[in-house]
PDB file of N, CA and C in Angstrom:
ATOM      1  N   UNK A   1      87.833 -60.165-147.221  1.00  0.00           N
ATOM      2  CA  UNK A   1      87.487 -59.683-148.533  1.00  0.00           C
ATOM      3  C   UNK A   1      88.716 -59.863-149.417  1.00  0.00           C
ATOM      4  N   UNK A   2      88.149 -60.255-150.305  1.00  0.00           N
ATOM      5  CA  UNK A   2      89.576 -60.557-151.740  1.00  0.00           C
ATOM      6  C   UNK A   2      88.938 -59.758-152.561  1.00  0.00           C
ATOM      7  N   UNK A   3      90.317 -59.666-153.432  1.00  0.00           N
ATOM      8  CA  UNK A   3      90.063 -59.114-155.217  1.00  0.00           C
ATOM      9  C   UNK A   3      90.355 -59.966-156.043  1.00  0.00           C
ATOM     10  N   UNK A   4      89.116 -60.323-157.114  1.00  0.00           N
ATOM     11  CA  UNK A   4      89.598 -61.062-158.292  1.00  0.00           C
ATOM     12  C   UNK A   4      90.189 -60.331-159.544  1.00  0.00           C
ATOM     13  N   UNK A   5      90.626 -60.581-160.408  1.00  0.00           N
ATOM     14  CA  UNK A   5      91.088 -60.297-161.750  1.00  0.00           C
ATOM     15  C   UNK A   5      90.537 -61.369-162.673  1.00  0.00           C
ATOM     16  N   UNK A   6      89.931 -60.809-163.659  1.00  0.00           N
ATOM     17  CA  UNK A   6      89.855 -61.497-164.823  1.00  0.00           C
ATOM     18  C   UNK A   6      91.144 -61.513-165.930  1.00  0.00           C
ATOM     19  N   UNK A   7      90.958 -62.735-166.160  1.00  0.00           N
ATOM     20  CA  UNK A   7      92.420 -63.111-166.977  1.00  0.00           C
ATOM     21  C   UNK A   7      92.007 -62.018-168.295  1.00  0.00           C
ATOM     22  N   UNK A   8      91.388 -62.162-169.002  1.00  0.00           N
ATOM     23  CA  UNK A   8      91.004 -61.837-170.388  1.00  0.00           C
ATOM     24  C   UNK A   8      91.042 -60.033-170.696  1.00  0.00           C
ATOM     25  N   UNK A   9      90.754 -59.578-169.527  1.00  0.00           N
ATOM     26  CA  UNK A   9      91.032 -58.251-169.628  1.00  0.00           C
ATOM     27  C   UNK A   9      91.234 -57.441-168.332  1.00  0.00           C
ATOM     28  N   UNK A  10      91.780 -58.459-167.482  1.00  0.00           N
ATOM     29  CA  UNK A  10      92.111 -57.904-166.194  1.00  0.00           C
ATOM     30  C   UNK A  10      91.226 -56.824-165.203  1.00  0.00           C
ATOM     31  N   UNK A  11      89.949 -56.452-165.668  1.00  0.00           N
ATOM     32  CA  UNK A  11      89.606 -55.715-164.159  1.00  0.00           C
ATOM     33  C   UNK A  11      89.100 -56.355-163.017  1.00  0.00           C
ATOM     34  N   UNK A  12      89.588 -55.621-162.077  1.00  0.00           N
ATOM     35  CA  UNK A  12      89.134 -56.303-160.529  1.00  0.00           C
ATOM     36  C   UNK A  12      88.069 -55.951-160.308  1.00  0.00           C
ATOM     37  N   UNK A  13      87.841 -57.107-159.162  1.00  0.00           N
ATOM     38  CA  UNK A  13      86.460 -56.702-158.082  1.00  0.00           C
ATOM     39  C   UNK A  13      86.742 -57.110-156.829  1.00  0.00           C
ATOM     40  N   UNK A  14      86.570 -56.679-156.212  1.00  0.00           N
ATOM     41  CA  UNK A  14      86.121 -57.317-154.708  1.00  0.00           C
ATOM     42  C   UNK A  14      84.924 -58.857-154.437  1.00  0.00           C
ATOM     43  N   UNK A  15      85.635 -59.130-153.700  1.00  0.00           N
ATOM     44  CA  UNK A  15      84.919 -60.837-153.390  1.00  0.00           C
ATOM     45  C   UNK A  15      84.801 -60.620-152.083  1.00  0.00           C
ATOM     46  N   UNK A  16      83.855 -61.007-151.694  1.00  0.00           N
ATOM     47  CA  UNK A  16      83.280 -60.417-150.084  1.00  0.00           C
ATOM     48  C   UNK A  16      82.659 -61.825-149.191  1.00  0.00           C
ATOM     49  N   UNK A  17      83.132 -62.533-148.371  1.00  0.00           N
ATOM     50  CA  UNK A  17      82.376 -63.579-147.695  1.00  0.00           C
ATOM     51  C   UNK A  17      81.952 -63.122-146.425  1.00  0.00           C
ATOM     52  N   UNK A  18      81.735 -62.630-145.765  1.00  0.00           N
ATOM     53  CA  UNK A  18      82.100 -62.150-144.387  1.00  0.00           C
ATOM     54  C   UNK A  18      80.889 -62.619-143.619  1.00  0.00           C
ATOM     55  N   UNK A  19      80.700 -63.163-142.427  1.00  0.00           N
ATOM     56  CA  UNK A  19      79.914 -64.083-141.825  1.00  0.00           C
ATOM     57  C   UNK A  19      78.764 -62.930-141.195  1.00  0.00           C
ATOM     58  N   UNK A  20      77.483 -62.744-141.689  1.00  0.00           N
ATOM     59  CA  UNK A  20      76.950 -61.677-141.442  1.00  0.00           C
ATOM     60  C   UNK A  20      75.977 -61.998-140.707  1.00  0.00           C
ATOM     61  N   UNK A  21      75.645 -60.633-139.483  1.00  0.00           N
ATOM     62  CA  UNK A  21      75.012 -60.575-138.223  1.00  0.00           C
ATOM     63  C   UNK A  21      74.804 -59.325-138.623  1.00  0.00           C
ATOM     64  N   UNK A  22      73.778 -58.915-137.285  1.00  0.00           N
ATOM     65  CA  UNK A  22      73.183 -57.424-137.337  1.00  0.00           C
ATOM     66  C   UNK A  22      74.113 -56.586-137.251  1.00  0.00           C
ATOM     67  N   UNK A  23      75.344 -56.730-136.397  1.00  0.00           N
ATOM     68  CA  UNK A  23      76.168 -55.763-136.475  1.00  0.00           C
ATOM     69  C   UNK A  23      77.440 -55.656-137.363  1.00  0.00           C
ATOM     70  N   UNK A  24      76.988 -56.771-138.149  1.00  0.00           N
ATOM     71  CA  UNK A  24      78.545 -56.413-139.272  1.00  0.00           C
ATOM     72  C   UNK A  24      78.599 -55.225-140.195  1.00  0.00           C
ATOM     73  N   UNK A  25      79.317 -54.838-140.262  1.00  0.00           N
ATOM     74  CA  UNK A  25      79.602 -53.734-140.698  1.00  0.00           C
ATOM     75  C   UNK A  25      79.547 -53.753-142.307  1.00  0.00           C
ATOM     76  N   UNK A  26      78.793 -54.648-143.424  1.00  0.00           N
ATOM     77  CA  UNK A  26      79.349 -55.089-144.628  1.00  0.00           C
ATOM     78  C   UNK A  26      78.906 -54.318-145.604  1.00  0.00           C
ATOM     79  N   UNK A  27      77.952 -53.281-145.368  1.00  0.00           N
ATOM     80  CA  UNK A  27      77.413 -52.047-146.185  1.00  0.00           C
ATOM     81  C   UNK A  27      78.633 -51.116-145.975  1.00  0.00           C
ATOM     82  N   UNK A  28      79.128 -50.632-144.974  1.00  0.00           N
ATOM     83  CA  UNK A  28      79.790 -50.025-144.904  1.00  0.00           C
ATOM     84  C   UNK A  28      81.269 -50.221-145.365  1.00  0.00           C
ATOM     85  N   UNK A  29      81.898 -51.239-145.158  1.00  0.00           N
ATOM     86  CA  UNK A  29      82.796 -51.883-145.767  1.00  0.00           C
ATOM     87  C   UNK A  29      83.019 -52.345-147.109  1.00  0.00           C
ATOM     88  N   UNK A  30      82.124 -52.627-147.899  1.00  0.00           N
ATOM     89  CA  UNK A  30      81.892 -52.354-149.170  1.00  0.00           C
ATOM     90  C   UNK A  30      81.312 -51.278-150.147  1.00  0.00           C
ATOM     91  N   UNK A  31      81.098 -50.191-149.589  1.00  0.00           N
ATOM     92  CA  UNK A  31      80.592 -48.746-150.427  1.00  0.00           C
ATOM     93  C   UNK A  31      81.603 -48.300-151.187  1.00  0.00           C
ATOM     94  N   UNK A  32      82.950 -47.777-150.483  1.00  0.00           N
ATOM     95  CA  UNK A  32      83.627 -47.349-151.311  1.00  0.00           C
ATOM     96  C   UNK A  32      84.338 -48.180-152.513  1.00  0.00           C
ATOM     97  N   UNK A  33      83.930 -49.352-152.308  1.00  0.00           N
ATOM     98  CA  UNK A  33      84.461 -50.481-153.502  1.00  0.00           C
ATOM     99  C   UNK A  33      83.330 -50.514-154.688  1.00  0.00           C
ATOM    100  N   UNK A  34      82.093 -50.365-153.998  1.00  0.00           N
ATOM    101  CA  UNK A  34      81.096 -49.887-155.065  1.00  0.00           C
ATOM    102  C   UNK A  34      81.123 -48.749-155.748  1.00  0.00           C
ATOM    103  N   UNK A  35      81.430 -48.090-155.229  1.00  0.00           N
ATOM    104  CA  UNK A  35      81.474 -46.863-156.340  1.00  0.00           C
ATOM    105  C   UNK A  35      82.121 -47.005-157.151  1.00  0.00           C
ATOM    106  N   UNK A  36      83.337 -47.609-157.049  1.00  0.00           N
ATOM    107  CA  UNK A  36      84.415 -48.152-158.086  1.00  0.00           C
ATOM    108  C   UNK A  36      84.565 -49.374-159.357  1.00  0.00           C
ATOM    109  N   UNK A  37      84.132 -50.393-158.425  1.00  0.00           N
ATOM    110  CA  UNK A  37      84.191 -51.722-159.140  1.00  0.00           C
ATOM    111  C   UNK A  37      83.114 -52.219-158.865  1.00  0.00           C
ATOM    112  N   UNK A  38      82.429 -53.670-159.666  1.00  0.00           N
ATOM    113  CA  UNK A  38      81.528 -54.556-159.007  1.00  0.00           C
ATOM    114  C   UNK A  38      81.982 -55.213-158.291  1.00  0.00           C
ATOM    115  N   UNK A  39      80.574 -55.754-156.734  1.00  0.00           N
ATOM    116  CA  UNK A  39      81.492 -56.305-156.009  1.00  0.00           C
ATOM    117  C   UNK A  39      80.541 -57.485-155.601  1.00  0.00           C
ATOM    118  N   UNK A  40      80.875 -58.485-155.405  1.00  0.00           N
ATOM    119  CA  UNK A  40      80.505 -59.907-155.307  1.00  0.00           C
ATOM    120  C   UNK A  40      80.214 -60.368-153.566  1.00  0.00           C
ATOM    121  N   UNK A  41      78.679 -60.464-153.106  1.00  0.00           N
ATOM    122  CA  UNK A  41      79.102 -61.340-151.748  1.00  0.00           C
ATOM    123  C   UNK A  41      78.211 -62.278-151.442  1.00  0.00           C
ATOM    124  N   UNK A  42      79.089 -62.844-150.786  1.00  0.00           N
ATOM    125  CA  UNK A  42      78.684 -64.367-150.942  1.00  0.00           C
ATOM    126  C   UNK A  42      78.511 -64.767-149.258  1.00  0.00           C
ATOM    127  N   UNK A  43      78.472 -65.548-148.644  1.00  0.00           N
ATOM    128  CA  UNK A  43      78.394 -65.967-147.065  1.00  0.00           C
ATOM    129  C   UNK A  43      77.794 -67.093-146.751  1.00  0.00           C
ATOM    130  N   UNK A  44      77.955 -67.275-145.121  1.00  0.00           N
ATOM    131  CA  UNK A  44      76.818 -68.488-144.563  1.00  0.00           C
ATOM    132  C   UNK A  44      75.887 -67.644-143.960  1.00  0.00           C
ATOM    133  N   UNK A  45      74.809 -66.813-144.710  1.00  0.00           N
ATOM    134  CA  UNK A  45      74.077 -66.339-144.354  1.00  0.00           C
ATOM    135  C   UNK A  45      72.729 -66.514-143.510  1.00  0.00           C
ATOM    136  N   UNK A  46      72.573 -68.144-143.903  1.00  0.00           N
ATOM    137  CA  UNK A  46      71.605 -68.325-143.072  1.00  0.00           C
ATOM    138  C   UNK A  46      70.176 -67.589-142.860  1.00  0.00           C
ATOM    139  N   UNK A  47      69.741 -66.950-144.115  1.00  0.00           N
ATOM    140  CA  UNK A  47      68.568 -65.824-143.983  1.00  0.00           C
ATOM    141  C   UNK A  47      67.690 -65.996-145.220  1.00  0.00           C
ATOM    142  N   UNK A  48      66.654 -65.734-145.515  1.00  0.00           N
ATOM    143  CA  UNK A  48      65.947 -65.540-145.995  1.00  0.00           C
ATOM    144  C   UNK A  48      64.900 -64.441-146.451  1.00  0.00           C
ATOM    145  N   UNK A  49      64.383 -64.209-147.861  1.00  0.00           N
ATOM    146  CA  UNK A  49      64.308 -63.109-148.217  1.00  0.00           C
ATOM    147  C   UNK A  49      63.487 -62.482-147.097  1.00  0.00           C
ATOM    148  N   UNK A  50      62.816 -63.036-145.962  1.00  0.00           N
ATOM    149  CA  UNK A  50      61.851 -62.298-145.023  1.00  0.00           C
ATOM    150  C   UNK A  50      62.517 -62.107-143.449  1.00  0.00           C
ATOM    151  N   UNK A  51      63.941 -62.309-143.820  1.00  0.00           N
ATOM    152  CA  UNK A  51      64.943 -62.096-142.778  1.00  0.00           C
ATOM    153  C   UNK A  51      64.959 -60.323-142.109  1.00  0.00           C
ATOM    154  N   UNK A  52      65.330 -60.318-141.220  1.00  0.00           N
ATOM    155  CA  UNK A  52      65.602 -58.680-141.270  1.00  0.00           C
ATOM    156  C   UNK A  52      66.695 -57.892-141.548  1.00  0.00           C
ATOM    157  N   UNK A  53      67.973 -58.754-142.502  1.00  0.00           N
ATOM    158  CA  UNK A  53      68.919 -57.953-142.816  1.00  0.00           C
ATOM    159  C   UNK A  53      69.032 -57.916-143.865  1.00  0.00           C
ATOM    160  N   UNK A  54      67.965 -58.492-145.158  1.00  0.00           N
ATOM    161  CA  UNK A  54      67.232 -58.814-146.290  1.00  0.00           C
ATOM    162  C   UNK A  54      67.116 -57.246-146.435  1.00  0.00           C
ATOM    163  N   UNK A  55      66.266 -56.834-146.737  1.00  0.00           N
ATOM    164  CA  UNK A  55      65.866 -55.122-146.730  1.00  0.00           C
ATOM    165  C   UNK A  55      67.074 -54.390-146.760  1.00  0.00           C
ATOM    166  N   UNK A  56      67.939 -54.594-145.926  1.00  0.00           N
ATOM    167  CA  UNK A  56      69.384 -53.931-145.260  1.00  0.00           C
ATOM    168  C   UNK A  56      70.297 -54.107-146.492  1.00  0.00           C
ATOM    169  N   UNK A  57      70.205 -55.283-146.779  1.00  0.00           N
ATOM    170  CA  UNK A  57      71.323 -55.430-148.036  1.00  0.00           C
ATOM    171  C   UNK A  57      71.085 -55.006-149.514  1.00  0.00           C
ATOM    172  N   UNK A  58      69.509 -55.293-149.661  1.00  0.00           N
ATOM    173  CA  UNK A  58      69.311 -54.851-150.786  1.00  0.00           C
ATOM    174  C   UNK A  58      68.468 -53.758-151.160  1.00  0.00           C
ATOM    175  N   UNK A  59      68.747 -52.665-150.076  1.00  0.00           N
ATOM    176  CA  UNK A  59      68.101 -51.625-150.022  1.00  0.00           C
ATOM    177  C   UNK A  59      68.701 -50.521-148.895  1.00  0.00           C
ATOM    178  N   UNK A  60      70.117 -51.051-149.148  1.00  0.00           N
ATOM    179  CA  UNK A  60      70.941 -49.983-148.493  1.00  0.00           C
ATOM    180  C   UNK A  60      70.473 -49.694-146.794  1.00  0.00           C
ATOM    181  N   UNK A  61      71.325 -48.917-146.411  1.00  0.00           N
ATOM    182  CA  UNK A  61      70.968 -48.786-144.657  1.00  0.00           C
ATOM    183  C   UNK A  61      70.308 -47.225-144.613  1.00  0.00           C
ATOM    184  N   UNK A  62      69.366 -47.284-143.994  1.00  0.00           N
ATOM    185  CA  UNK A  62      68.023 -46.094-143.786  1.00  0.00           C
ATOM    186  C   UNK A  62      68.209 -45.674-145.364  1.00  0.00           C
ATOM    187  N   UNK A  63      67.895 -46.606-146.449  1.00  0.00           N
ATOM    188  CA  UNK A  63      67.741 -46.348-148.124  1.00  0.00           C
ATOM    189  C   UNK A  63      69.279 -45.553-148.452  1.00  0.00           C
ATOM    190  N   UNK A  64      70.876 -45.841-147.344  1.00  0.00           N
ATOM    191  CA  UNK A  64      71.579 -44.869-148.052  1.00  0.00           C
ATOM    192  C   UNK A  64      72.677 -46.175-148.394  1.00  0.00           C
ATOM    193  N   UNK A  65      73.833 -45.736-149.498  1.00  0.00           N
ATOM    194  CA  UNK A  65      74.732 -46.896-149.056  1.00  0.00           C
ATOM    195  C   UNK A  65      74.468 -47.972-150.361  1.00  0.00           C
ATOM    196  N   UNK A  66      75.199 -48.902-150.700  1.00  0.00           N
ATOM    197  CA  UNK A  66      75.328 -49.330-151.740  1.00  0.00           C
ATOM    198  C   UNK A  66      73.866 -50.376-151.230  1.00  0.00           C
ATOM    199  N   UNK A  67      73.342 -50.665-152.732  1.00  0.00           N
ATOM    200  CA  UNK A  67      72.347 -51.915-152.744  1.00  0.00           C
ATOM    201  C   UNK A  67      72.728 -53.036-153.433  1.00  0.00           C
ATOM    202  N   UNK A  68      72.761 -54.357-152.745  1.00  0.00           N
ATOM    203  CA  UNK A  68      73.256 -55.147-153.436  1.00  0.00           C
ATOM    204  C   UNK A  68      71.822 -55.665-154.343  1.00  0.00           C
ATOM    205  N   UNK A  69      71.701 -56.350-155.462  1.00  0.00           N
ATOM    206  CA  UNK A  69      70.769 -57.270-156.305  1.00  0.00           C
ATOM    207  C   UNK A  69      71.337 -58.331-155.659  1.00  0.00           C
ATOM    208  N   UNK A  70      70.008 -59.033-155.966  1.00  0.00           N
ATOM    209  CA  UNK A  70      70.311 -60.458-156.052  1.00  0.00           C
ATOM    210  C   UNK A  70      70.208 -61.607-156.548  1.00  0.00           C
ATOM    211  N   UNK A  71      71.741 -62.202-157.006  1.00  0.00           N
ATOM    212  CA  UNK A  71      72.320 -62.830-158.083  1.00  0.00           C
ATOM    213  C   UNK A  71      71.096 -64.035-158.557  1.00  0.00           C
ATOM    214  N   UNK A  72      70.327 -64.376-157.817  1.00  0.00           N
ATOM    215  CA  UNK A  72      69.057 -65.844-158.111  1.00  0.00           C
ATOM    216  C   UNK A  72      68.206 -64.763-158.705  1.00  0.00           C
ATOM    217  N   UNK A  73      67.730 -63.664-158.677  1.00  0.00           N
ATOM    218  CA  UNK A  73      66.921 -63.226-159.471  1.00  0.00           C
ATOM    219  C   UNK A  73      67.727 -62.649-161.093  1.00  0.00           C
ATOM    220  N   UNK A  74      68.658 -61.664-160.710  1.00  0.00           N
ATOM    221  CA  UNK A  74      69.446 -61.686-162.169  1.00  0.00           C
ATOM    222  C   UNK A  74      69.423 -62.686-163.138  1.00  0.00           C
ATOM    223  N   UNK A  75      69.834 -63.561-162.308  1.00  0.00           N
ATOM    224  CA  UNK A  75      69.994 -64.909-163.261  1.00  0.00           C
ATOM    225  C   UNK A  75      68.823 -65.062-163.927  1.00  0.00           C
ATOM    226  N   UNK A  76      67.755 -64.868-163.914  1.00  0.00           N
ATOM    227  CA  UNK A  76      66.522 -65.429-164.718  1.00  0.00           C
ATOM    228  C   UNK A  76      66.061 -67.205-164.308  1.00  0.00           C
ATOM    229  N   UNK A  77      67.069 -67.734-164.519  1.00  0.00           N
ATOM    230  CA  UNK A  77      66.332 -69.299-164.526  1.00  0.00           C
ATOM    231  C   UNK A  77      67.569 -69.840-163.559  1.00  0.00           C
ATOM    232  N   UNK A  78      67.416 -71.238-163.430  1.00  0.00           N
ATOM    233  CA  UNK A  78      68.382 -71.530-162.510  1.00  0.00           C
ATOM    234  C   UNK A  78      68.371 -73.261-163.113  1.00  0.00           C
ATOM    235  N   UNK A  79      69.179 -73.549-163.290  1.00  0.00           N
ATOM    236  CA  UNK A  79      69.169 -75.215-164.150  1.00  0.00           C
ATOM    237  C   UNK A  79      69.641 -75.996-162.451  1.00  0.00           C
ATOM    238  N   UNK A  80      69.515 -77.112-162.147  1.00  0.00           N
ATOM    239  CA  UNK A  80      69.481 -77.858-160.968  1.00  0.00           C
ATOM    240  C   UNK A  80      69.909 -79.114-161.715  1.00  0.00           C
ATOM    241  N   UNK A  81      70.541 -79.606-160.804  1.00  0.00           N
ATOM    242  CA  UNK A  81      70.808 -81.167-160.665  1.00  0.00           C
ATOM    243  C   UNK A  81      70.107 -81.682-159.851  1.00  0.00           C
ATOM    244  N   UNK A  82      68.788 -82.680-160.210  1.00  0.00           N
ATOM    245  CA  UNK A  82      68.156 -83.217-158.630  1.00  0.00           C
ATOM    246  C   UNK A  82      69.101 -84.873-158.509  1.00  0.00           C
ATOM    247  N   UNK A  83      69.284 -84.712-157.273  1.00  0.00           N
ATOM    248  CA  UNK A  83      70.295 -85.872-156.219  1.00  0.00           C
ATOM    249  C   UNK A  83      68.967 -86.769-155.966  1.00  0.00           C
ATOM    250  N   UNK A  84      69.431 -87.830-155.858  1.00  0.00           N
ATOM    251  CA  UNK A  84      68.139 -89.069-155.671  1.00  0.00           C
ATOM    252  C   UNK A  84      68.157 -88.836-153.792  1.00  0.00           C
ATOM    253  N   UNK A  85      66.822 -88.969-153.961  1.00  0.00           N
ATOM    254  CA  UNK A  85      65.668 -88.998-152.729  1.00  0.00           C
ATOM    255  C   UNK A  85      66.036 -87.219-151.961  1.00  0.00           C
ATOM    256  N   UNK A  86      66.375 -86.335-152.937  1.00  0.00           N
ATOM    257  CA  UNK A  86      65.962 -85.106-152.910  1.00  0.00           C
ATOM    258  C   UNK A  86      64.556 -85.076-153.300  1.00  0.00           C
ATOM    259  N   UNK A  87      64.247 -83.692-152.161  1.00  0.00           N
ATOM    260  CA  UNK A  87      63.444 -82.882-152.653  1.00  0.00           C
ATOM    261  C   UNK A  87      63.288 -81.929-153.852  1.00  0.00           C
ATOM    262  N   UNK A  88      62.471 -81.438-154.387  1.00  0.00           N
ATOM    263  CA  UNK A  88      62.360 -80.481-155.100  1.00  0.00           C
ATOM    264  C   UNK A  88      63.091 -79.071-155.039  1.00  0.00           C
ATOM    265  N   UNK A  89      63.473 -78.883-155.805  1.00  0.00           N
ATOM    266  CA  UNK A  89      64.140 -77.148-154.894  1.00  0.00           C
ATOM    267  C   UNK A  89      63.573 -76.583-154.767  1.00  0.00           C
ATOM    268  N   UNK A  90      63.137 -75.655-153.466  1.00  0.00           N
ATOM    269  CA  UNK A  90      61.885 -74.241-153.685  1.00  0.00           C
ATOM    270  C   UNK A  90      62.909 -73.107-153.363  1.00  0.00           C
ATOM    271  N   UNK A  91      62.945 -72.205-154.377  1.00  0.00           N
ATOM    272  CA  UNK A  91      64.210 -70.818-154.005  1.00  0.00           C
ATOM    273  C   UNK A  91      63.399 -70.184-153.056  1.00  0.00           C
ATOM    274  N   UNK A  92      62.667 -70.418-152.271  1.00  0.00           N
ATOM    275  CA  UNK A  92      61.909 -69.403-151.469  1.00  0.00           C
ATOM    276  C   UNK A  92      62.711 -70.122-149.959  1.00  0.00           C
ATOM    277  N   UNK A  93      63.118 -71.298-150.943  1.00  0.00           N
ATOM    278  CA  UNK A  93      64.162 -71.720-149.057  1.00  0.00           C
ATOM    279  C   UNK A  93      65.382 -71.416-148.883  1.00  0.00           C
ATOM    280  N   UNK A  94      66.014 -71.208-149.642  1.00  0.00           N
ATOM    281  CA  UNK A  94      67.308 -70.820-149.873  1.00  0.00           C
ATOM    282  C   UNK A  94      67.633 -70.024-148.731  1.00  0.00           C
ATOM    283  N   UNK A  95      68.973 -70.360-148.316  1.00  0.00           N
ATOM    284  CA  UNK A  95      69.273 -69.490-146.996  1.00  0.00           C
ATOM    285  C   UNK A  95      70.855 -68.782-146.990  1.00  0.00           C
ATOM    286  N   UNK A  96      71.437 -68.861-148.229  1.00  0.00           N
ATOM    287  CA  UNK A  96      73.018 -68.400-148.528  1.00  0.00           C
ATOM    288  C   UNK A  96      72.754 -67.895-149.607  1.00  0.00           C
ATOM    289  N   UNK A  97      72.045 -66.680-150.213  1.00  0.00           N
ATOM    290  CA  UNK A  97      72.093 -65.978-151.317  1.00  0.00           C
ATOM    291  C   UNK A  97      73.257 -65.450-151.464  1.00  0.00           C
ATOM    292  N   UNK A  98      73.336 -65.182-153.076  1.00  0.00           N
ATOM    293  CA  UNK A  98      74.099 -64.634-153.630  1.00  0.00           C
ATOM    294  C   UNK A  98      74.472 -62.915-154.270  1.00  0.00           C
ATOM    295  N   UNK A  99      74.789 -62.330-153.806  1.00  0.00           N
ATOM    296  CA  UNK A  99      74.369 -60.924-154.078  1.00  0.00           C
ATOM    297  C   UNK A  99      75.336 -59.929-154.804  1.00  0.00           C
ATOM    298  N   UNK A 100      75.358 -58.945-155.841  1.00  0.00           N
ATOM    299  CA  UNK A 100      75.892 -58.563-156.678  1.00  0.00           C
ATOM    300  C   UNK A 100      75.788 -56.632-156.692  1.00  0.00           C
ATOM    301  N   UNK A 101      76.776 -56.113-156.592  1.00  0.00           N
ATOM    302  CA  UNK A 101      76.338 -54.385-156.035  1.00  0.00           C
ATOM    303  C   UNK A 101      77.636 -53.799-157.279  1.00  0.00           C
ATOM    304  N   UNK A 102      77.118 -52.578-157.425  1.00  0.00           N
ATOM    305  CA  UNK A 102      78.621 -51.541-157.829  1.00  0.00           C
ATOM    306  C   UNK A 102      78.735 -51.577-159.137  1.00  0.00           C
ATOM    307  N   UNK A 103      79.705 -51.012-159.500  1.00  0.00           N
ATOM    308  CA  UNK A 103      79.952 -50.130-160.482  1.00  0.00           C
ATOM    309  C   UNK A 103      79.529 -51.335-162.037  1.00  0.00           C
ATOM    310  N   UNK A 104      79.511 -50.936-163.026  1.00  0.00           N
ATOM    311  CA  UNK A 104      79.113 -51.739-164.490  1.00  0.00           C
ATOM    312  C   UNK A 104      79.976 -52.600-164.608  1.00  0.00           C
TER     313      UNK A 104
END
């Protein structure tokens, strides 16, 4: 886990990659940074919204514990570059979401 700073008015956040499995600890490890700051995580998650640690992240552990959003829905739209003899993008495949928790 890192902290960024913004140049322009300097507050931090936490930047979070951490390679996540059932037993990582990353709710817990990021709460008390939520209460404080926003905090950013990112990973090789490998999951999908019908995953079972889907629920877990963005709906806290037994509903307690920070909830992360997630950053493809915030966003509203999503602009793409299509690469020749790509497919189409479907966000329903996406398997490394982006997720966004904590303070304003």
């Amino acid at each position: 886990m890192g902290r960024l700073r913004a140049i322009a008015d300097e507050p931090e956040f936490p930047f979070v990659t951490p390679r996540f499995d059932d037993d990582s600890p990353v709710l817990e490890r990021t709460a008390p940074r939520a209460s404080e700051l926003p905090v950013i995580l990112v990973g090789d998650f490998r999951m999908r919204t019908d995953d079972q640690a889907w629920p877990i992240l963005t709906g806290g552990e037994a509903g307690a514990g920070p909830r992360f959003d997630d950053a493809f829905v915030l966003a509203g739209r999503v602009a793409q570059r299509q690469r020749r003899r790509s497919r189409a993008y479907d966000p329903s495949q996406r398997i490394d979401p982006a997720f966004v928790a904590g303070a304003d």
